[in-house]
C-alpha atoms as a PDB file:
ATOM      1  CA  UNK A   1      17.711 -49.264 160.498  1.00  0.00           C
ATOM      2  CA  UNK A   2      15.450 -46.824 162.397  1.00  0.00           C
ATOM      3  CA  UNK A   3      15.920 -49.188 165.530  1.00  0.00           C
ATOM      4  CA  UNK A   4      19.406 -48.845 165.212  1.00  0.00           C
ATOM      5  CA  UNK A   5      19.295 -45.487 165.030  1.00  0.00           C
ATOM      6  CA  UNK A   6      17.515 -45.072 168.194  1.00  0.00           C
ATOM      7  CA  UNK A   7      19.312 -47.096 169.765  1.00  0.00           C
ATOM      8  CA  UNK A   8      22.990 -45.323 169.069  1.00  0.00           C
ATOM      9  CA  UNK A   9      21.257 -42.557 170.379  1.00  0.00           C
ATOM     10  CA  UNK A  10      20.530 -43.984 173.249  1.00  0.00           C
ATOM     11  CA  UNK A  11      23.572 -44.832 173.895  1.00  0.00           C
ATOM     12  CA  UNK A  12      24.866 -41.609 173.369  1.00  0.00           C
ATOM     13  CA  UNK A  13      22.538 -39.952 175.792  1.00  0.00           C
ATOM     14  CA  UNK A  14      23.507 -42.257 178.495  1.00  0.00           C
ATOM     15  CA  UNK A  15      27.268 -41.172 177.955  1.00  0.00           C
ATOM     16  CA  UNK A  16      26.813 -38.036 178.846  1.00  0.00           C
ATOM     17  CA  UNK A  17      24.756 -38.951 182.437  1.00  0.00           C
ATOM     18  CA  UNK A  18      26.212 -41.536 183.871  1.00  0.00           C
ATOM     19  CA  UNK A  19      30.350 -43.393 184.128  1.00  0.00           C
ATOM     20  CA  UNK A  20      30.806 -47.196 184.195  1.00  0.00           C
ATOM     21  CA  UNK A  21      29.031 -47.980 187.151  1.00  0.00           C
ATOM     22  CA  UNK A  22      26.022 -45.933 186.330  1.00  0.00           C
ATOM     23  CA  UNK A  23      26.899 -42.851 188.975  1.00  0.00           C
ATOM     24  CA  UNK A  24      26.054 -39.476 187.530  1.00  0.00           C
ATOM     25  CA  UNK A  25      29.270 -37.269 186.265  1.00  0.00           C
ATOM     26  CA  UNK A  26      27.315 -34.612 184.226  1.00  0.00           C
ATOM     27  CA  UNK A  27      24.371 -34.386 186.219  1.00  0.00           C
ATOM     28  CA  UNK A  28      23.643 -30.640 186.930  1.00  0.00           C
ATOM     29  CA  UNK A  29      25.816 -28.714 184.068  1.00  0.00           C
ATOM     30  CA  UNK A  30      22.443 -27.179 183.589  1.00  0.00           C
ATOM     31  CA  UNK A  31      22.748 -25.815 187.038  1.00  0.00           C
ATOM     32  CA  UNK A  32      25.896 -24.120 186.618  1.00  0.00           C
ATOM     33  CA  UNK A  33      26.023 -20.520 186.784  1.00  0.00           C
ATOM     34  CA  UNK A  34      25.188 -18.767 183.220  1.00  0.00           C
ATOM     35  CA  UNK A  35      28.183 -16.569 181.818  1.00  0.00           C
ATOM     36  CA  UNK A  36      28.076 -13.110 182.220  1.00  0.00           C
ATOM     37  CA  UNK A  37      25.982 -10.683 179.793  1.00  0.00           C
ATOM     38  CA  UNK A  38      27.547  -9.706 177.262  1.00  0.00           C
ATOM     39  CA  UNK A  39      29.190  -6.475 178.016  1.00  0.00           C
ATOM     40  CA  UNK A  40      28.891  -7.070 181.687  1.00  0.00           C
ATOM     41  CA  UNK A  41      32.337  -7.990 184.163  1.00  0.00           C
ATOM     42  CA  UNK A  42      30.930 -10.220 187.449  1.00  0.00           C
ATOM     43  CA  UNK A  43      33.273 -11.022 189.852  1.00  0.00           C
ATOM     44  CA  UNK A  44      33.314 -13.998 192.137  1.00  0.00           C
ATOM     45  CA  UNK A  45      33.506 -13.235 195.954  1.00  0.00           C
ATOM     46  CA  UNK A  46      34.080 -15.008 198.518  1.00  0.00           C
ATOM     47  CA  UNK A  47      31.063 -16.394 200.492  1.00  0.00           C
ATOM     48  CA  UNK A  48      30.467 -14.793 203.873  1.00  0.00           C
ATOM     49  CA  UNK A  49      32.569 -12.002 204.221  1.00  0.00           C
ATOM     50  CA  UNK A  50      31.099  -8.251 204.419  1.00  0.00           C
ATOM     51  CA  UNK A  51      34.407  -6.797 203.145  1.00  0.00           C
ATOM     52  CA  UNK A  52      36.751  -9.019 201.172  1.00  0.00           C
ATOM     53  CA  UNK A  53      39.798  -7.885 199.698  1.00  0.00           C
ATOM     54  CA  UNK A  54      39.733  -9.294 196.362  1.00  0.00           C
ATOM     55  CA  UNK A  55      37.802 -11.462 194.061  1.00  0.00           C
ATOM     56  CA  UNK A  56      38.331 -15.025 193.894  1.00  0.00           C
ATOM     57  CA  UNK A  57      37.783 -14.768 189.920  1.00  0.00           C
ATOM     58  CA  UNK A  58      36.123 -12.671 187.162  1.00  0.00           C
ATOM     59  CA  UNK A  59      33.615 -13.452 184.346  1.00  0.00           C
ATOM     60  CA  UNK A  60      33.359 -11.223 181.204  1.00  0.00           C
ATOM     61  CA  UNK A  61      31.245 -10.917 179.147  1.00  0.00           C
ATOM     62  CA  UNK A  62      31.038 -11.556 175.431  1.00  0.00           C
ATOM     63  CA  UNK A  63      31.593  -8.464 173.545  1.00  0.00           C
ATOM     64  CA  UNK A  64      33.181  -6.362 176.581  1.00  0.00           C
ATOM     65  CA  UNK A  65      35.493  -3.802 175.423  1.00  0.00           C
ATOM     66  CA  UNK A  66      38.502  -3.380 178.144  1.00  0.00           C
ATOM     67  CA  UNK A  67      41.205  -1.951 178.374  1.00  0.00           C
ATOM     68  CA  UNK A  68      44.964  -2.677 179.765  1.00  0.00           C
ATOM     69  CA  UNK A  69      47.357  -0.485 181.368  1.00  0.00           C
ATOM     70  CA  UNK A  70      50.937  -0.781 181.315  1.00  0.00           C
ATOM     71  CA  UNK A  71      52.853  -1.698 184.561  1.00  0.00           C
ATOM     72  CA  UNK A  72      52.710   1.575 186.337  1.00  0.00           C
ATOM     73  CA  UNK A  73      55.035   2.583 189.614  1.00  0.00           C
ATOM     74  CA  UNK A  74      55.260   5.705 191.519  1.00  0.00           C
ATOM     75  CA  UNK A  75      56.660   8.461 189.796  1.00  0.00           C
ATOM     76  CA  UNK A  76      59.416  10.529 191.279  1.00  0.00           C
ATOM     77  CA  UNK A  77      57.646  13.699 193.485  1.00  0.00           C
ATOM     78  CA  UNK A  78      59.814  13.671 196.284  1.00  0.00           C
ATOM     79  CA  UNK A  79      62.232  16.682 195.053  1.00  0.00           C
ATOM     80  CA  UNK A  80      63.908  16.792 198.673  1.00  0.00           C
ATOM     81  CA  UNK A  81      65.263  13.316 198.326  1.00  0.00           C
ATOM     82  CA  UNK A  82      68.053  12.175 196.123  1.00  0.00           C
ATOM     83  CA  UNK A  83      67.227  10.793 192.874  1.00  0.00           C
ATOM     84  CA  UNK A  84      66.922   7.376 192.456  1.00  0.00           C
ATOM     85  CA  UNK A  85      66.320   7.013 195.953  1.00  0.00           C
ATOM     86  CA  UNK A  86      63.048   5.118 197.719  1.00  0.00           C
ATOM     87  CA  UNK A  87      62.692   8.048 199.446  1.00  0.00           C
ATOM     88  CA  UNK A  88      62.234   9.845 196.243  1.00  0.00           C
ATOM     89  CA  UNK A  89      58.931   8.291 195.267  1.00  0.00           C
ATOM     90  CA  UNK A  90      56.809   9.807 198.157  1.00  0.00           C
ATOM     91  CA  UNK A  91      53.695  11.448 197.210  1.00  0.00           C
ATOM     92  CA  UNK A  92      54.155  14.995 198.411  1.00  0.00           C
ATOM     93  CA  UNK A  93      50.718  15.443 197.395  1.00  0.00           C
ATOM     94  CA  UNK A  94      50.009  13.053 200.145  1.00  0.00           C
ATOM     95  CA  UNK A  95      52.445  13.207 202.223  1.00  0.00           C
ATOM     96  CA  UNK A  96      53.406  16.982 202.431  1.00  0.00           C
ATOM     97  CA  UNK A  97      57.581  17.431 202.286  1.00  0.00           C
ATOM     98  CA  UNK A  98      57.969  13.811 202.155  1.00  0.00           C
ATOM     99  CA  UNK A  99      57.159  12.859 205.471  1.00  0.00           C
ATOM    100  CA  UNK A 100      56.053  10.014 206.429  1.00  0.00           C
ATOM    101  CA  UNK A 101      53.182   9.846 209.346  1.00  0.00           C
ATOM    102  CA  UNK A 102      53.957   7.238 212.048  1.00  0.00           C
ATOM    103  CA  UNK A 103      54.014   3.776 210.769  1.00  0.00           C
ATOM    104  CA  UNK A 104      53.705   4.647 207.571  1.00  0.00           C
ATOM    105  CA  UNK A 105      56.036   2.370 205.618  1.00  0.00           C
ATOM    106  CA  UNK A 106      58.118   3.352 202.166  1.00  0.00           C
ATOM    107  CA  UNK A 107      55.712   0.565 200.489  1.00  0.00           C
ATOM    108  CA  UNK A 108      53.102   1.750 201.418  1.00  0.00           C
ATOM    109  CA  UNK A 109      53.711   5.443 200.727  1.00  0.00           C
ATOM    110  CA  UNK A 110      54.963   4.114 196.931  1.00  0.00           C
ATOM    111  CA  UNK A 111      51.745   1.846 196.435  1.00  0.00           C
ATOM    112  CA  UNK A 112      49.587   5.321 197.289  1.00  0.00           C
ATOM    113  CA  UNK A 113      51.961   6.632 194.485  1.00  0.00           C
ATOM    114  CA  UNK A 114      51.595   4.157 192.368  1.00  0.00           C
ATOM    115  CA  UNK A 115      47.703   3.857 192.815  1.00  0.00           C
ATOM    116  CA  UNK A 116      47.410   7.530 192.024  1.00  0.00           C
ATOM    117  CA  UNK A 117      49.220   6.997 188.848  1.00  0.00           C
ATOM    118  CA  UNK A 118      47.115   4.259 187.917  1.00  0.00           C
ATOM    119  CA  UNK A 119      43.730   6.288 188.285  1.00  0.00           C
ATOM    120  CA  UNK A 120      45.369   9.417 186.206  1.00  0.00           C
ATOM    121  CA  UNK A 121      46.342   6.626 183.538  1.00  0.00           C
ATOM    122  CA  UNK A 122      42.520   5.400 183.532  1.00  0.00           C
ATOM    123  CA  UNK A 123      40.851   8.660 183.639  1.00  0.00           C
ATOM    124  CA  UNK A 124      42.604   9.622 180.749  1.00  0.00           C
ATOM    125  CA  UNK A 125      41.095   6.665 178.992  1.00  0.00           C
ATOM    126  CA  UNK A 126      37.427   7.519 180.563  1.00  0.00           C
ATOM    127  CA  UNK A 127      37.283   5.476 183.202  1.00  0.00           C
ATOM    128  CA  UNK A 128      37.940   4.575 187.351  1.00  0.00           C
ATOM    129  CA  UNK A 129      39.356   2.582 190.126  1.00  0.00           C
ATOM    130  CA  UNK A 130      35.555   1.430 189.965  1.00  0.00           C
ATOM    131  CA  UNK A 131      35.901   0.204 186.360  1.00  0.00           C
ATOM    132  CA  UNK A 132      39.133  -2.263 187.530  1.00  0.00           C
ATOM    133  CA  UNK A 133      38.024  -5.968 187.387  1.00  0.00           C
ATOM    134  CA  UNK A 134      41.982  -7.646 187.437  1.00  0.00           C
ATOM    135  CA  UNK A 135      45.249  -6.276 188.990  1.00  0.00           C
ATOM    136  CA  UNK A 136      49.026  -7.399 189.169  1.00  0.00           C
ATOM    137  CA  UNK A 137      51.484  -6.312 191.788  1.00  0.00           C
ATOM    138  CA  UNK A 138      55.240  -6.463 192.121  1.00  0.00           C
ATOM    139  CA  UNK A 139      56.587  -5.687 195.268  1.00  0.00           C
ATOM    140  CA  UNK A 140      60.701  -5.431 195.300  1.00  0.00           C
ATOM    141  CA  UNK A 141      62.092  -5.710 198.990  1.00  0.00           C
ATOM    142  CA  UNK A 142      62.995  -1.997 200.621  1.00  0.00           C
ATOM    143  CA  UNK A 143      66.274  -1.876 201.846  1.00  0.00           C
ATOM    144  CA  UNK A 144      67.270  -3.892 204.544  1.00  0.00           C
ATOM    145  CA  UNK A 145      64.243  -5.836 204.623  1.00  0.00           C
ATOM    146  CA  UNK A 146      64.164  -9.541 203.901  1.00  0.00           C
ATOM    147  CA  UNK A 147      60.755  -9.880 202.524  1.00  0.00           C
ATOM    148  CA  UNK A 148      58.423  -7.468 200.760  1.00  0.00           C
ATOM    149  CA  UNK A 149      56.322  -5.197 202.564  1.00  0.00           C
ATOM    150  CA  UNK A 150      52.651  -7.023 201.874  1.00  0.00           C
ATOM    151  CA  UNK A 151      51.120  -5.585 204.625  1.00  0.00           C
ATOM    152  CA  UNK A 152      52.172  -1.676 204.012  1.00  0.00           C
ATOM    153  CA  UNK A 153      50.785  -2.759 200.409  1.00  0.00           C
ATOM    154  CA  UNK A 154      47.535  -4.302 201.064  1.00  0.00           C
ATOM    155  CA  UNK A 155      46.978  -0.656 203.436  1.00  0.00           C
ATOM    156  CA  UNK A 156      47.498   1.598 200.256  1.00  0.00           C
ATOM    157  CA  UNK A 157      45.491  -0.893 198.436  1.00  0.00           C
ATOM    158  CA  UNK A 158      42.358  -0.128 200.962  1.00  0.00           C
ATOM    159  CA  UNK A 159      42.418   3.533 200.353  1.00  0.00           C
ATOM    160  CA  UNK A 160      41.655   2.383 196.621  1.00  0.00           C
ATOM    161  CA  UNK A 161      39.929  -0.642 196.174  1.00  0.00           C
ATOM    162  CA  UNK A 162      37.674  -2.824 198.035  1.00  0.00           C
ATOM    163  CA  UNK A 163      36.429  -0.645 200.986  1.00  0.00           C
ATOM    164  CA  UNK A 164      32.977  -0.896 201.344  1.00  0.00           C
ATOM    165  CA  UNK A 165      30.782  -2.978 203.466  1.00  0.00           C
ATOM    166  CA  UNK A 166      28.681  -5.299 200.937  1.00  0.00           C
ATOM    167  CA  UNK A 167      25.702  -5.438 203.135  1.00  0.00           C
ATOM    168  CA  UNK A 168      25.798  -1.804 204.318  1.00  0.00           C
ATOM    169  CA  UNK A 169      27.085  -0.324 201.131  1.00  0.00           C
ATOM    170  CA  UNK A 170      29.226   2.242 203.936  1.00  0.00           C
ATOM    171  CA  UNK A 171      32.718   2.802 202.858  1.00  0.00           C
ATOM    172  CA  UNK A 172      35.041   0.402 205.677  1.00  0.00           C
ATOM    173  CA  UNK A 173      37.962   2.835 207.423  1.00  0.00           C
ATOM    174  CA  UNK A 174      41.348   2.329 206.576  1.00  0.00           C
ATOM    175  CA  UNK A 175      44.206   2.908 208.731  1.00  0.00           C
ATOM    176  CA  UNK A 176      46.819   4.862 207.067  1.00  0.00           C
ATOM    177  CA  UNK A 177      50.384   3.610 208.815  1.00  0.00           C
ATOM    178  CA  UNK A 178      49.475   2.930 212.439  1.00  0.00           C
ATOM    179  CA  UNK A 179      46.978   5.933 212.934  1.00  0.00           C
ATOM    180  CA  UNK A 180      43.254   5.326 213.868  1.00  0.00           C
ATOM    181  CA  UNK A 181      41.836   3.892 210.465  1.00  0.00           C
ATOM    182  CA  UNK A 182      39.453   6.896 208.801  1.00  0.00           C
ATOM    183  CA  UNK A 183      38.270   6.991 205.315  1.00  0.00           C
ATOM    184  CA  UNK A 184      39.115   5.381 202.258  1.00  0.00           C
ATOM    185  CA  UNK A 185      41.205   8.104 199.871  1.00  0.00           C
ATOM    186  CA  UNK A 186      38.501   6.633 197.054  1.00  0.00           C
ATOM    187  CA  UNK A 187      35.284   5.199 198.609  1.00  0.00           C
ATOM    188  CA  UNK A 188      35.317   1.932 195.363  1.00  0.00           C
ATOM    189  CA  UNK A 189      33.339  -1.228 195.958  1.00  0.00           C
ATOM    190  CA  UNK A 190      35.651  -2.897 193.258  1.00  0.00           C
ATOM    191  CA  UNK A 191      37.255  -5.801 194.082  1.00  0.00           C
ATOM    192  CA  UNK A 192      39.089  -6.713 191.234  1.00  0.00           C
ATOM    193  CA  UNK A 193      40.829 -10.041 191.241  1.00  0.00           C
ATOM    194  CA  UNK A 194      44.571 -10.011 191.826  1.00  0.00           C
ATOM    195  CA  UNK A 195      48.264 -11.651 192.248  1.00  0.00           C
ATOM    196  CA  UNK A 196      50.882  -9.899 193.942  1.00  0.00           C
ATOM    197  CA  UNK A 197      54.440 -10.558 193.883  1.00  0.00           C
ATOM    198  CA  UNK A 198      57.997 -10.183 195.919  1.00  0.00           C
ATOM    199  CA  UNK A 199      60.628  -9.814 193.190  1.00  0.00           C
ATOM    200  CA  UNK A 200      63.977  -8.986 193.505  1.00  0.00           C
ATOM    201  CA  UNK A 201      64.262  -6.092 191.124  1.00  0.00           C
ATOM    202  CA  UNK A 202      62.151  -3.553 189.437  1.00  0.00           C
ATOM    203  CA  UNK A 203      62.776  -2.015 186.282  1.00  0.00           C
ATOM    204  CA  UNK A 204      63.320   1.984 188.081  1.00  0.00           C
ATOM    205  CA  UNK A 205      66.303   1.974 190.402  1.00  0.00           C
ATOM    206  CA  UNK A 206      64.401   3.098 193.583  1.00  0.00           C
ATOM    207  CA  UNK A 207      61.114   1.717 193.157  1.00  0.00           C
ATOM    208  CA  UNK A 208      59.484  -0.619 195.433  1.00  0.00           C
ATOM    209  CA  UNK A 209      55.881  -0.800 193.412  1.00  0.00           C
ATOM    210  CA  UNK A 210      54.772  -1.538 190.191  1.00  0.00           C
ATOM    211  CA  UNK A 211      50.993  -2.445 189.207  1.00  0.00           C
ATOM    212  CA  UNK A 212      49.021  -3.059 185.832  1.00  0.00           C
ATOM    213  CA  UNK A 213      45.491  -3.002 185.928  1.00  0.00           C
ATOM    214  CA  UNK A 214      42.723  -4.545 183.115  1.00  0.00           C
ATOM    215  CA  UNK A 215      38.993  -2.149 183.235  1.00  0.00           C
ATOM    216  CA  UNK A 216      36.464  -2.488 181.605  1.00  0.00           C
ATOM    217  CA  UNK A 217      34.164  -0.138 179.858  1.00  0.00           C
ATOM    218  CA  UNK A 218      31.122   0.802 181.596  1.00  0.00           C
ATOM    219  CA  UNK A 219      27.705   0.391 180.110  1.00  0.00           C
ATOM    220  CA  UNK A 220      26.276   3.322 178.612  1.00  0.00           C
END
């Protein structure tokens, strides 16, 4: 019986190293990376690249309190323009009287809108752009234009997020529009991971943005 025993063991512990033909196909699970601490977010970036936009993925870990926004767009500051209008979600905090700097685009003006929104939304919970680990994105078409505007997008985005230099720790200018690039509106290492979207309509007639973010408590 003991023999047996053994045996079945055996057998058992040979299942889990090698297939039919006696190659390896669990060799090295102990390898793998551990999971993150609990409490702890650690995102995955890509290999090689000083300043990468976003994360490839995102462990958390056990025991992590987060927390979720809603989806957020710009909110209406542009009192010059007419209501429901693109036009009318300018930052004039930015963008003083609503007018746009050369080759700045209406996305892009929105997404700085938008982001500024988001880190009034999280600051009222207690934390920061720095404290974002996972971000969503719809982008509606502006008028007239036959595909989103990803690039005017992904320019607001730098002002925010991922502009540093992950060898130098220096913030990484950011060109606002066409101008000479300068820096970042929020110097943030953060790269959270992230999906963004052309749709073909947003819920606010007039809006060209919308973003949700997931952050996660810091450590205290």
């Amino acid at each position: 019986m003991k023999r047996k025993l053994l045996a079945a063991v055996a057998v058992v512990a040979l299942s889990f190293t090698t297939g039919a033909a006696g190659a390896t196909t669990a060799a090295g699970w102990w390898d793998r990376p551990k999971p993150p601490q609990p409490g702890t977010v650690v995102p995955a970036l890509p290999a090689g690249q000083a300043n990468p936009m976003i994360a490839s993925g995102v462990g958390i870990g056990a025991n992590t309190p987060i927390y979720k926004t809603s989806g957020l767009g710009p909110s209406a500051l542009n009192a010059g323009a007419p209501a429901g209008s693109e036009a009318a979600y300018i930052d004039t905090v930015v963008f003083p009287g609503g007018t746009l700097p050369a080759g700045v685009t209406i996305t892009e003006a929105q997404g700085i809108n938008a982001l500024r929104r988001i880190g009034e939304n999280l600051e009222a919970a207690g934390l920061s752009y720095e404290d974002v680990y996972t971000m969503r994105v719809f982008l509606q078409n502006p008028a007239g234009a036959a595909t989103a505007d990803f690039a005017g997008w992904n320019r607001a985005y730098r002002q925010y997020f991922a502009n540093t230099d992950l060898t130098t720790g220096k913030f990484v200018p950011v060109p606002l529009g066409t101008a000479t690039p300068a820096k970042p509106f929020y110097v943030n290492k953060s790269r959270p991971s992230r999906f963004a979207l052309e749709i073909e309509n947003l819920p606010v007639n007039g809006w060209l943005v919308e973003v949700e973010v997931d952050a996660a408590y810091p450590q205290r």
